[in-house]
N, C-alpha and C. Protein backbone atom coordinates (compact mmCIF):
# COMPACT_ATOMS: atom_id res chain seq x y z
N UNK A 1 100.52 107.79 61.72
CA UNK A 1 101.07 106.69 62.54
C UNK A 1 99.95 106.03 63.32
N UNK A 2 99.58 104.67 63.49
CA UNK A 2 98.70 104.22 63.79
C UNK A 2 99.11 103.78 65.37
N UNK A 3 97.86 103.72 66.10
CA UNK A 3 98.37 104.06 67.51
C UNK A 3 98.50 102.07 67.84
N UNK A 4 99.10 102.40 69.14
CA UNK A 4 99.56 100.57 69.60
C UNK A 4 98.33 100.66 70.32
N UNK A 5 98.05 99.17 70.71
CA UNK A 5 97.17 98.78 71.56
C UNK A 5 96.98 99.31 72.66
N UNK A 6 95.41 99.26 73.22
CA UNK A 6 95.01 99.44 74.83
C UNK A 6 94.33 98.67 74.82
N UNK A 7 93.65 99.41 76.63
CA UNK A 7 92.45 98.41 77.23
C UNK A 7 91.93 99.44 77.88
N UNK A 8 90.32 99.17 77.60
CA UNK A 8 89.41 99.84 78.86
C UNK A 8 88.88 99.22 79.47
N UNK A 9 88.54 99.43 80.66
CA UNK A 9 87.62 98.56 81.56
C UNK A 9 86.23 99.18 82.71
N UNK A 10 85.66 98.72 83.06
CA UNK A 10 84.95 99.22 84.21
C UNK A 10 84.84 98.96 85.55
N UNK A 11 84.88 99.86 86.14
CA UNK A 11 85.35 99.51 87.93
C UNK A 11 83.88 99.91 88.54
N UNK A 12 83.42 99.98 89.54
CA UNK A 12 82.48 100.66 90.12
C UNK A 12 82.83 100.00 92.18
N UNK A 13 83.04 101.10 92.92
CA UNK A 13 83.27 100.59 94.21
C UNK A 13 82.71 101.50 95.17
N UNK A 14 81.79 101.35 96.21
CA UNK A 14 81.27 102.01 96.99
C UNK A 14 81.39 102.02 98.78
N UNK A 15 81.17 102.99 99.17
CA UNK A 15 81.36 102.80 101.20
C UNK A 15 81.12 104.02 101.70
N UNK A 16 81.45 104.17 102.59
CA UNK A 16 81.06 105.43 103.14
C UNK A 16 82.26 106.50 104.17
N UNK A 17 82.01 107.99 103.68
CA UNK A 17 82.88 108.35 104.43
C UNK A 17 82.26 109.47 105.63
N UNK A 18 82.83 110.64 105.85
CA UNK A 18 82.25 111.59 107.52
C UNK A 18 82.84 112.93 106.96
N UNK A 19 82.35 113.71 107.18
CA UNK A 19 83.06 115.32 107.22
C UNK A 19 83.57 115.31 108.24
N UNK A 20 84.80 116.35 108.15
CA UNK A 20 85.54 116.64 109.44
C UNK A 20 86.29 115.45 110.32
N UNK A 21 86.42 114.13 109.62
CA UNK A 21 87.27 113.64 110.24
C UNK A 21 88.39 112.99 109.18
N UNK A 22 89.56 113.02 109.98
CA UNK A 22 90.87 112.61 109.10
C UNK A 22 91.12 110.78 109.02
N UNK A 23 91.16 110.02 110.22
CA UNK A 23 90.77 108.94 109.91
C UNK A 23 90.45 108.25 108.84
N UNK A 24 91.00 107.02 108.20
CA UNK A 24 90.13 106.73 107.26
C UNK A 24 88.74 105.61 108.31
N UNK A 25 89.00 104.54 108.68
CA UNK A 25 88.36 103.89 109.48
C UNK A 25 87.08 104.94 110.19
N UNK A 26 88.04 105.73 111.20
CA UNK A 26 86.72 106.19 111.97
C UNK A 26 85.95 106.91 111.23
N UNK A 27 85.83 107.74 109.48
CA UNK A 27 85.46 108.18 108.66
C UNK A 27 84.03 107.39 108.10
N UNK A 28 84.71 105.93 108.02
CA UNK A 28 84.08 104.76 107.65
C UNK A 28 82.58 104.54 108.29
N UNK A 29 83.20 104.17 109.68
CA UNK A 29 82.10 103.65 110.91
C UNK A 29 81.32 105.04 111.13
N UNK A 30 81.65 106.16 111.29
CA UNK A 30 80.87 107.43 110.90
C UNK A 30 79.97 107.62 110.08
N UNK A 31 80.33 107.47 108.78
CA UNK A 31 79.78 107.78 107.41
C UNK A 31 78.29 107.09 107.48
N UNK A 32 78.79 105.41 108.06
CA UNK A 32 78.39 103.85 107.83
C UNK A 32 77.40 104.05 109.15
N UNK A 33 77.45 104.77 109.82
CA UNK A 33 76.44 105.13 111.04
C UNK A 33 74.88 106.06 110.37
N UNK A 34 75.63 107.06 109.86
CA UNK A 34 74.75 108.42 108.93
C UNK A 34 74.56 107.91 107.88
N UNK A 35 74.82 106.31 107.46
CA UNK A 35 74.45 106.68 106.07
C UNK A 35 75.03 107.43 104.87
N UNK A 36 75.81 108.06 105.49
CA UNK A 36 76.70 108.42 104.04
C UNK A 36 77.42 108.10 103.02
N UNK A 37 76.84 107.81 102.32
CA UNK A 37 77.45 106.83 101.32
C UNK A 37 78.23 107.43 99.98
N UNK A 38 79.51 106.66 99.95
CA UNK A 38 79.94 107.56 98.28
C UNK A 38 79.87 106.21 97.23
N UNK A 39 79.70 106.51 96.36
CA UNK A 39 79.87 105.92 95.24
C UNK A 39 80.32 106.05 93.93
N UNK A 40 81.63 105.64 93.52
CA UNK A 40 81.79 105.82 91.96
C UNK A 40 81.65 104.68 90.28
N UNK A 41 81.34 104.85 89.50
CA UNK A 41 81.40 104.41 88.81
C UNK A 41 81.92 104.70 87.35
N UNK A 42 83.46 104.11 87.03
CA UNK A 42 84.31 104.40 86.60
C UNK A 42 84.77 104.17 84.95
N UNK A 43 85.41 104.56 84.05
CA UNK A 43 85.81 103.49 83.27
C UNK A 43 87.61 103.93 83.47
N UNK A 44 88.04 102.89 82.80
CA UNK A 44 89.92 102.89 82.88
C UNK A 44 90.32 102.73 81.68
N UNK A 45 90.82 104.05 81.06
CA UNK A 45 91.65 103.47 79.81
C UNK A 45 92.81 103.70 79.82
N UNK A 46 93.78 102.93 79.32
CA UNK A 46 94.40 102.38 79.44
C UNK A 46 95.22 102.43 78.19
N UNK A 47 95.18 103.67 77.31
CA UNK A 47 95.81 104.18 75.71
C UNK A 47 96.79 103.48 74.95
N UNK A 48 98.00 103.06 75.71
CA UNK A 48 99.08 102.38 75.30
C UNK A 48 99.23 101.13 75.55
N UNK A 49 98.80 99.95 75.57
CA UNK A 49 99.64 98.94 76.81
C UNK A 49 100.98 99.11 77.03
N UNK A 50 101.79 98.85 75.77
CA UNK A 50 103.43 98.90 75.69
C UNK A 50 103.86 100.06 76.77
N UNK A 51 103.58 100.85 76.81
CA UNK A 51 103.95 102.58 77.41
C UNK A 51 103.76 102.43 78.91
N UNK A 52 102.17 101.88 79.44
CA UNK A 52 101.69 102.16 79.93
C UNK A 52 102.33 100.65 81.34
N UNK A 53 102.80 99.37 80.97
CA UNK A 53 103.24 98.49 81.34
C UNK A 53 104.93 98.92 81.40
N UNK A 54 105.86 99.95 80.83
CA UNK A 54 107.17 99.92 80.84
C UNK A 54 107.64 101.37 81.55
N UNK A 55 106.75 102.17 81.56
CA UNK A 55 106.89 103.56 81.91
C UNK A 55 106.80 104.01 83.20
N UNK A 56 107.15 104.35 84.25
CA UNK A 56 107.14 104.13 85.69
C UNK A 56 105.50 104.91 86.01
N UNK A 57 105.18 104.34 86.77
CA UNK A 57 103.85 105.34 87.34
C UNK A 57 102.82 104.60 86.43
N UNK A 58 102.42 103.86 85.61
CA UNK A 58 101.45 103.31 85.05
C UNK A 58 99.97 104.13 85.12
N UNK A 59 100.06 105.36 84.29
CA UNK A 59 98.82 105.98 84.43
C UNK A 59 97.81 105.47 83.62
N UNK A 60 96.80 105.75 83.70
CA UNK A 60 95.82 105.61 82.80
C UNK A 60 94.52 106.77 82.80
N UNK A 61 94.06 106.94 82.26
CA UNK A 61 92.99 107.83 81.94
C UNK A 61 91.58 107.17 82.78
N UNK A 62 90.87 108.16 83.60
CA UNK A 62 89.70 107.76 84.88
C UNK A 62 88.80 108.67 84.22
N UNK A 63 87.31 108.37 83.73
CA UNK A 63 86.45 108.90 83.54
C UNK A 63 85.19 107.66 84.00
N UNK A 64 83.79 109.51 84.26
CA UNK A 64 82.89 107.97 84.82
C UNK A 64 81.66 109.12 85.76
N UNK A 65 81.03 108.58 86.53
CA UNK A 65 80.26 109.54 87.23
C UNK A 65 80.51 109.07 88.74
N UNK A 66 80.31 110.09 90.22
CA UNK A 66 80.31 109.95 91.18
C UNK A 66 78.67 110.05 92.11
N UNK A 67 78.78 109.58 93.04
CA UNK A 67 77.75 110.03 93.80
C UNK A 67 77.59 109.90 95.58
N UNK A 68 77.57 110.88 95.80
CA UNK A 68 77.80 111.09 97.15
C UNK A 68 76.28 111.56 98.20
N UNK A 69 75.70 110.81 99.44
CA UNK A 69 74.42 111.17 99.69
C UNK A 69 74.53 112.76 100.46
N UNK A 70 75.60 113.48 100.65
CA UNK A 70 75.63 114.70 100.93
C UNK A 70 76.13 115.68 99.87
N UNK A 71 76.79 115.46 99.01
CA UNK A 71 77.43 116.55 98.30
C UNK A 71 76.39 116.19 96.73
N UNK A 72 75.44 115.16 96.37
CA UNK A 72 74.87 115.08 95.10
C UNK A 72 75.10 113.51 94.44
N UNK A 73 73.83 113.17 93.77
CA UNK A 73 74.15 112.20 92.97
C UNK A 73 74.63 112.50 91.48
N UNK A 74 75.05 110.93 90.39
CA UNK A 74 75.46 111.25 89.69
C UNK A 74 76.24 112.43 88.91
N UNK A 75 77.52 112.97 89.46
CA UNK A 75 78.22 114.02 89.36
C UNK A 75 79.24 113.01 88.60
N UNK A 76 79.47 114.59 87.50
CA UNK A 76 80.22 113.97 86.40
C UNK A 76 81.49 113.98 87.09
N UNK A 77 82.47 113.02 86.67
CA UNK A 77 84.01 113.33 86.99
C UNK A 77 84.90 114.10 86.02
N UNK A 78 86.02 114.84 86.37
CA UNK A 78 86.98 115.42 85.55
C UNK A 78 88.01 114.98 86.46
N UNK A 79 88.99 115.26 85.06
CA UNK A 79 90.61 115.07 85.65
C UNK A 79 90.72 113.89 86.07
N UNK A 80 89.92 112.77 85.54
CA UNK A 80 90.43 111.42 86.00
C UNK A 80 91.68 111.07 86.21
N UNK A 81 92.26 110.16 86.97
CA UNK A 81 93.58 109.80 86.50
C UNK A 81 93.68 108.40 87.38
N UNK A 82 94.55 107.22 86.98
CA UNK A 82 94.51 106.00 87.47
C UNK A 82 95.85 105.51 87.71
N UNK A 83 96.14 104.96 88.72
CA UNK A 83 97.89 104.34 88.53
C UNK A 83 97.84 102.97 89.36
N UNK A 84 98.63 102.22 88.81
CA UNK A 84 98.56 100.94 88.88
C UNK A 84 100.10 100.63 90.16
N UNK A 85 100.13 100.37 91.08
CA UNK A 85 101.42 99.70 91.71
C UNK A 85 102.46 101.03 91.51
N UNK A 86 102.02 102.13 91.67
CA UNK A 86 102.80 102.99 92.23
C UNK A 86 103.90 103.09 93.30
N UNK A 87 104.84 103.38 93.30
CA UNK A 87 105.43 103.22 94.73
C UNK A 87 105.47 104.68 95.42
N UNK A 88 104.86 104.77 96.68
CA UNK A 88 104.89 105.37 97.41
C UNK A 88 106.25 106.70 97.89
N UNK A 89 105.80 107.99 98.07
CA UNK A 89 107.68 108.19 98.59
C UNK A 89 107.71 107.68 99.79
N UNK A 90 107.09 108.38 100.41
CA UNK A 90 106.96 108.37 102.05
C UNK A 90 107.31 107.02 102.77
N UNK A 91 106.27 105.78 102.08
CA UNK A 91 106.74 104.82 102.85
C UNK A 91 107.43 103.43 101.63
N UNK A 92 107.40 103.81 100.80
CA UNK A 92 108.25 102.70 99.51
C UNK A 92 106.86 101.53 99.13
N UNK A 93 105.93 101.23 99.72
CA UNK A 93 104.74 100.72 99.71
C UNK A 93 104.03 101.24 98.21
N UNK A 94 103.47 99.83 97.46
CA UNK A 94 103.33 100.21 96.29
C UNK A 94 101.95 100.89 96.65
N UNK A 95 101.19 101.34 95.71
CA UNK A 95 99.86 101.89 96.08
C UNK A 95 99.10 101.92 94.56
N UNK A 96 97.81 101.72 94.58
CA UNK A 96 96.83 101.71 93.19
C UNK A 96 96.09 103.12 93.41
N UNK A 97 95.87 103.96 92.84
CA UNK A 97 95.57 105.06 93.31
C UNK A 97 94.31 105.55 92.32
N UNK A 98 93.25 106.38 93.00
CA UNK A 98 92.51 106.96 92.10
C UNK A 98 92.12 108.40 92.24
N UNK A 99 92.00 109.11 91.43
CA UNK A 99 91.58 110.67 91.84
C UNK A 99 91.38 111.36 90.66
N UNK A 100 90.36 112.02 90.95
CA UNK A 100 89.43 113.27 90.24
C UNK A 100 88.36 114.53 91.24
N UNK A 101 88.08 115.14 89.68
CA UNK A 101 87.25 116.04 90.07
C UNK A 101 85.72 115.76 90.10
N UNK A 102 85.17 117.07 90.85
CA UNK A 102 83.86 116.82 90.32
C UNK A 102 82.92 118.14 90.88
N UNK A 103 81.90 118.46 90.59
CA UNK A 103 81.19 119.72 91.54
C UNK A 103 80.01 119.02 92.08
N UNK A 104 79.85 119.60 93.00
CA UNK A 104 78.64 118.89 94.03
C UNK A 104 77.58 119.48 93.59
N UNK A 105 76.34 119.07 94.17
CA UNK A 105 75.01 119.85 93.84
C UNK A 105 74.92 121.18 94.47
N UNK A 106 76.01 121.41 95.54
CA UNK A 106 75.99 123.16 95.73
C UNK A 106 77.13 123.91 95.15
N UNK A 107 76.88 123.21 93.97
CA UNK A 107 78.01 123.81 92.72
C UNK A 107 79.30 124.47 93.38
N UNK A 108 79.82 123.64 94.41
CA UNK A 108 81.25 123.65 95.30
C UNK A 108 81.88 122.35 94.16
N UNK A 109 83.45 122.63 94.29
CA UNK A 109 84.21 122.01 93.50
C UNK A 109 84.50 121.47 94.76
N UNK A 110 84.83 119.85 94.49
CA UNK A 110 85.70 118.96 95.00
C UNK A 110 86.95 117.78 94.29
N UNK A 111 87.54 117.52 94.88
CA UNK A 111 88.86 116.16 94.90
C UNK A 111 88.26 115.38 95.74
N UNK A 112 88.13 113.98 95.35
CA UNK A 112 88.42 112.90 95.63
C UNK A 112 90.21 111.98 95.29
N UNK A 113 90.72 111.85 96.34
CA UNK A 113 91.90 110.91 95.70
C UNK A 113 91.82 109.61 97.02
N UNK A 114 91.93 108.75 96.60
CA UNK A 114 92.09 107.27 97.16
C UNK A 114 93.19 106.58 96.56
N UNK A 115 93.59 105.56 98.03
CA UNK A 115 94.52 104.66 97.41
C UNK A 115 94.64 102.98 98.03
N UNK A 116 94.94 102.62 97.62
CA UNK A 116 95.21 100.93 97.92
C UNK A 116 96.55 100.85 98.04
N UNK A 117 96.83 100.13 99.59
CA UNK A 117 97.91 100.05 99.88
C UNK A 117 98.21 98.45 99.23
N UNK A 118 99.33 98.29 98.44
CA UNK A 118 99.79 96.61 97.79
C UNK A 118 100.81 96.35 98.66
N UNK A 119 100.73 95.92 99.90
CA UNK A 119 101.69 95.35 100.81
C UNK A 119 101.51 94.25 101.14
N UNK A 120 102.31 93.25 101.68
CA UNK A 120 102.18 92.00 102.02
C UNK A 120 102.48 92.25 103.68
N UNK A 121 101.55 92.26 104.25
CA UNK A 121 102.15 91.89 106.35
C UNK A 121 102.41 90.89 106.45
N UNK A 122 103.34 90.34 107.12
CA UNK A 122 104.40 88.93 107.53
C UNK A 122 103.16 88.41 108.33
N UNK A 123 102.81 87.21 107.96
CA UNK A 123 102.07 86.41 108.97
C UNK A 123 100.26 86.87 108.67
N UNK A 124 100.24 87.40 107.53
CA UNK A 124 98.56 87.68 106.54
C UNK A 124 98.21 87.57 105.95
N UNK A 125 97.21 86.77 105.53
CA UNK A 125 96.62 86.41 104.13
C UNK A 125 95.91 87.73 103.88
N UNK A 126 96.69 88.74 102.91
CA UNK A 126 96.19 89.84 102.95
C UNK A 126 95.96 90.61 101.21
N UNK A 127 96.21 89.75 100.41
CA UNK A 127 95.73 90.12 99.47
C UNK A 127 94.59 90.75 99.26
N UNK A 128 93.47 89.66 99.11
CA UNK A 128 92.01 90.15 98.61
C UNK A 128 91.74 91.57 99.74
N UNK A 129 91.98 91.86 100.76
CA UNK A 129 92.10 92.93 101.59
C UNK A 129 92.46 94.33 100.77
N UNK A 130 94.02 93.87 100.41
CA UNK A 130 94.61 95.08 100.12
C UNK A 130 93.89 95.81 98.48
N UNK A 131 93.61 94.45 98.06
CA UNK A 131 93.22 94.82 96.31
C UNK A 131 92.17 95.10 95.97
N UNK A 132 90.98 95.44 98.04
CA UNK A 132 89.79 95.87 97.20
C UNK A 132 89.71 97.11 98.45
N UNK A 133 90.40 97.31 99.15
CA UNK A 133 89.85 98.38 100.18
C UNK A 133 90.81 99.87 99.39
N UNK A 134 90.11 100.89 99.68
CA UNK A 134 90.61 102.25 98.67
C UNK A 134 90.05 103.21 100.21
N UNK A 135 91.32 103.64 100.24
CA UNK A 135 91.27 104.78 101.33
C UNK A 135 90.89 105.93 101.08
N UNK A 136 89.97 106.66 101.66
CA UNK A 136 89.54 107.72 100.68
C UNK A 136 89.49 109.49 101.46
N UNK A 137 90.01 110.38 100.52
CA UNK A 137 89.62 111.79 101.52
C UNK A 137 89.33 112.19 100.18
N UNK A 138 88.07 112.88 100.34
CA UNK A 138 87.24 114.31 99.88
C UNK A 138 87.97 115.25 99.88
N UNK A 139 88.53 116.30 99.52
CA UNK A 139 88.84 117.80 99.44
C UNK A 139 87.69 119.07 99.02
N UNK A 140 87.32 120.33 99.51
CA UNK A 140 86.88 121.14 98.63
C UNK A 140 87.68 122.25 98.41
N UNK A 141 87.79 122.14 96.75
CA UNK A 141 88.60 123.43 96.49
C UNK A 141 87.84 124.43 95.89
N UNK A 142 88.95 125.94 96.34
CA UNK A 142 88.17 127.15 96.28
C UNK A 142 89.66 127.58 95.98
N UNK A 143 89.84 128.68 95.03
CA UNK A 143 90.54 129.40 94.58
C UNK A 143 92.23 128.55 94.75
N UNK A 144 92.32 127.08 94.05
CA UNK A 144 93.37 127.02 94.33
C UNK A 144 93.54 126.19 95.22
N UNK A 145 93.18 125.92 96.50
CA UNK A 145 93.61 125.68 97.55
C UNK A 145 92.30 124.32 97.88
N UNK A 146 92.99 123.41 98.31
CA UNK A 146 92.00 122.02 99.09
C UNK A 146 91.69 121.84 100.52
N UNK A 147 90.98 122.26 100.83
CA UNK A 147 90.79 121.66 102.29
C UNK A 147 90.05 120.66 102.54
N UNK A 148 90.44 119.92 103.49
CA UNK A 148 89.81 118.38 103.73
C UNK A 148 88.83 118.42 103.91
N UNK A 149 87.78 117.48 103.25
CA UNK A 149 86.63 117.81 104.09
C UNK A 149 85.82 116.49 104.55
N UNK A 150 86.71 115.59 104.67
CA UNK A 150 86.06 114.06 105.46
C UNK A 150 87.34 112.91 104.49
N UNK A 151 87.07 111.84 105.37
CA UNK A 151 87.56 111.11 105.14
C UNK A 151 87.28 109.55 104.92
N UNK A 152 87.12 108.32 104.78
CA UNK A 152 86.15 106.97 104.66
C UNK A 152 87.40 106.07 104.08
N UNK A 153 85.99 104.97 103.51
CA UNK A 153 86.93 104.13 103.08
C UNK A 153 85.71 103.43 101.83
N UNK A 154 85.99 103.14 100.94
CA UNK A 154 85.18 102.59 99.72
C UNK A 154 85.90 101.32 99.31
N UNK A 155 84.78 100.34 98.88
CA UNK A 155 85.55 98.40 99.10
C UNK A 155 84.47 98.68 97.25
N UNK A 156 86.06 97.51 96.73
CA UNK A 156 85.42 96.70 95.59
C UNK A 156 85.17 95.38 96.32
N UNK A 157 83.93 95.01 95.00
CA UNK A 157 82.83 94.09 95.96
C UNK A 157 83.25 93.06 95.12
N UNK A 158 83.67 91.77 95.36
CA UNK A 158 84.00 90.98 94.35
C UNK A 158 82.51 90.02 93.32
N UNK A 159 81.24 90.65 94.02
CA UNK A 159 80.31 90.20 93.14
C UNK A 159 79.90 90.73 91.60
N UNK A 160 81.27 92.11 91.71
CA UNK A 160 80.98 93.56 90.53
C UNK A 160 82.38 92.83 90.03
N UNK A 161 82.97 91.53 90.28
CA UNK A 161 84.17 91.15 89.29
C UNK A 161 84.23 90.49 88.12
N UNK A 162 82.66 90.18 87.47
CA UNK A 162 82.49 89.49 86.24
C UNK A 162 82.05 90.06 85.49
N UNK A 163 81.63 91.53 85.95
CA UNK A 163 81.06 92.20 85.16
C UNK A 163 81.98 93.38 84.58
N UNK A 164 83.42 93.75 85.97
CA UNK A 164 84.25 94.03 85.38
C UNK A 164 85.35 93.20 84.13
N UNK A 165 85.43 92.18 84.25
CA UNK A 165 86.16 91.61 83.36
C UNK A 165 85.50 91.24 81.83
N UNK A 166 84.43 91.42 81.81
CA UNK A 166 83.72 91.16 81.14
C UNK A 166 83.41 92.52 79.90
N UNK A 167 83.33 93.68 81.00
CA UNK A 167 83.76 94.74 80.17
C UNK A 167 85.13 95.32 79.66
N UNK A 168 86.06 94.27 79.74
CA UNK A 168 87.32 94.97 79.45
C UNK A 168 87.29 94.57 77.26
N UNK A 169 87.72 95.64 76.83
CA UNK A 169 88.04 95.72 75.45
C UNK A 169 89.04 96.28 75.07
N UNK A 170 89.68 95.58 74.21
CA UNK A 170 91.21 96.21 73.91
C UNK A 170 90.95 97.04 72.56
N UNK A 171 91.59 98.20 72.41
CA UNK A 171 91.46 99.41 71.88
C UNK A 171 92.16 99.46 70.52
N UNK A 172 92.10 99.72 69.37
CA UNK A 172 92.88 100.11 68.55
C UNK A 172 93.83 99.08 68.22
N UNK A 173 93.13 97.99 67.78
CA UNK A 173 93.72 96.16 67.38
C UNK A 173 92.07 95.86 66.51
N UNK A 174 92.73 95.46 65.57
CA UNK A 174 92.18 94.60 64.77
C UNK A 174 91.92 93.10 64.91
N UNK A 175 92.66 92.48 64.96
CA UNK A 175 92.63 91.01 65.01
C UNK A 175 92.17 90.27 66.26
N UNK A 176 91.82 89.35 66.22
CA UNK A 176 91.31 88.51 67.82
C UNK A 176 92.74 87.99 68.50
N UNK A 177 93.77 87.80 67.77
CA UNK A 177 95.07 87.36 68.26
C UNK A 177 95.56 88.44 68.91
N UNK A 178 95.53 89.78 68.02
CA UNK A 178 96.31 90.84 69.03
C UNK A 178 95.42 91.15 70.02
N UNK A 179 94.29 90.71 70.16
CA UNK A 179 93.42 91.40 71.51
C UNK A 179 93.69 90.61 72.09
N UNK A 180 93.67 89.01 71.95
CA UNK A 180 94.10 88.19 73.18
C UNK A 180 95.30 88.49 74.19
N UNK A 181 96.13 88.98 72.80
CA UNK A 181 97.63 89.22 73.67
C UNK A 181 97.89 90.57 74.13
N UNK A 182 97.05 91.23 74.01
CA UNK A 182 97.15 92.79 74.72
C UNK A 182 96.23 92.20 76.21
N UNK A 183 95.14 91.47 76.06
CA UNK A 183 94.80 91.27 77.59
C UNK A 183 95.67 90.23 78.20
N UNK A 184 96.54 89.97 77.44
CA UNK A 184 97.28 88.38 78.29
C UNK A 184 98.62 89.76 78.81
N UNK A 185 98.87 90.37 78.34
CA UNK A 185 100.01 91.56 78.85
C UNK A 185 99.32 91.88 80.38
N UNK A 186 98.32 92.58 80.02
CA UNK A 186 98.09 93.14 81.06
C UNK A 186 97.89 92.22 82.52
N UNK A 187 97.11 90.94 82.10
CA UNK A 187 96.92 89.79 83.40
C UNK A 187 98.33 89.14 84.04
N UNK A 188 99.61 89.48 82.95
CA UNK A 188 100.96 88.90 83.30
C UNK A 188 101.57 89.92 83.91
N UNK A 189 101.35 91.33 83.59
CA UNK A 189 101.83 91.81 84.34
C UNK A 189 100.88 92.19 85.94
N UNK A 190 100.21 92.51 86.07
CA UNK A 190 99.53 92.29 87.33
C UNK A 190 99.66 91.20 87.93
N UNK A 191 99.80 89.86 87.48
CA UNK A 191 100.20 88.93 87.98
C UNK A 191 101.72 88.75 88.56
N UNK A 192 102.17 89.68 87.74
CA UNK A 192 103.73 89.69 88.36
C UNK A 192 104.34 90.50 89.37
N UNK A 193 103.25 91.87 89.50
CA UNK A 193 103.31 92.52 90.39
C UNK A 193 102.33 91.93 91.75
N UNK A 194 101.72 91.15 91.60
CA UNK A 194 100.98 90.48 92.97
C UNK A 194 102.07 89.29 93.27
N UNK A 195 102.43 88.42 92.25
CA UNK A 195 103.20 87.59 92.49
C UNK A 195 104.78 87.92 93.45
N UNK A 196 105.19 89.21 92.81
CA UNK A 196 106.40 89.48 93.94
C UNK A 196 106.29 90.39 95.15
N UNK A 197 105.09 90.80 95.20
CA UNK A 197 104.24 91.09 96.64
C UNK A 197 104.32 90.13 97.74
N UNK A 198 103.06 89.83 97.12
CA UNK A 198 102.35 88.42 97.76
C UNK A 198 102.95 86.97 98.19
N UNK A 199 103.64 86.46 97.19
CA UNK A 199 104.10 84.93 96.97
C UNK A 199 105.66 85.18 96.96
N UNK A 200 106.16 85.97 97.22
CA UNK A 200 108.09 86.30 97.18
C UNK A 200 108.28 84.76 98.31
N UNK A 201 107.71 84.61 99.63
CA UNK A 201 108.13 84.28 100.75
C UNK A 201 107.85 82.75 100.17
N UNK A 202 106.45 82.81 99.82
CA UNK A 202 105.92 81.18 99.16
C UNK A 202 106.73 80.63 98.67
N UNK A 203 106.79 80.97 97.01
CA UNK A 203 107.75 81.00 96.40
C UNK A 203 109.19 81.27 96.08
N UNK A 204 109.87 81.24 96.95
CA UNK A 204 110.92 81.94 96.81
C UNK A 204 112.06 81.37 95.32
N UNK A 205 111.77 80.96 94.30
CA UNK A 205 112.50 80.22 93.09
C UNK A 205 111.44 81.71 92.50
């Protein structure tokens, strides 16, 4: 059985976070004081479109390398995982989420998971905000168990946005027609999920 279309792409977003604090912000201005900088650089695939656009939770597959100026550079990632406009339990707030593994240079295992809150505040031009800031906590795990171990905040830079779009390739399609229309899926639906975010109030038709 021959598989349906995807897409991969490349992300790369960097900032800084702090040990020992829960905060994401004061994590930030901490980190961003010391110098601590994290950085990842990602790819997103994206296996199914059909599946992956109709199926709740929109996962996708996160592989790529990390680098952090206290825990090690270039550290491979595991356990990628990616979700697109998630909805939240806690607060019903959609969220873009990212998280994996990785081992540091003192061959300690860690979690990274971040997320992007997709909310609209009454009275904010708050898009480009929400769709590039990624809240971020570190974990180190040991037998099982995560404990926090700082917290930050990491921004996509919109000067790394031509180079992401530029790397996107649709997967397992032959023809230039079906690749057009596997990336025209994916821009309609993101567009439709920013559109009833964002523009509900604008637009209201």
């Amino acid at each position: 059985m021959s598989q349906k279309p995807g897409l991969r792409f490349n992300e790369t977003m960097w900032g800084y976070f702090a040990e020992g604090v829960d905060d994401f912000a004061e994590g930030y201005e901490r980190g961003r004081e010391c110098n601590n900088r994290v950085q990842f650089w990602v790819t997103i695939e994206i296996e199914n479109m059909e599946d992956f656009i109709k199926i709740s939770g929109h996962t996708a597959k996160l592989t790529g390398r990390v680098s952090c100026s206290s825990l090690g550079k270039d550290l491979e990632i595991r356990n990628g995982e990616f979700n697109l406009f998630q909805p939240d339990q806690a607060t019903g707030k959609r969220h873009m989420t990212y998280s994996f593994s990785f081992t540091g240079s003192d061959n300690n295992d860690y979690s990274l998971d971040g997320h992007k809150v997709i909310y609209h505040d009454k009275g904010k031009i708050d898009l480009l905000e929400d769709m590039t800031t990624l809240f971020t906590r570190i974990y180190q795990v040991s037998d099982g168990q995560s404990i926090l171990l700082g917290s930050g905040i990491l921004k996509y830079h919109l000067a790394d946005l031509s180079s992401m779009i530029t790397s996107m390739e649709v997967t397992h399609c032959k023809t230039l027609i079906d690749r057009m229309k596997t990336k025209l899926r994916f821009f309609s639906f993101v567009f439709g999920e920013v559109r009833d975010t964002y523009l509900r109030d604008a637009v209201p038709f």
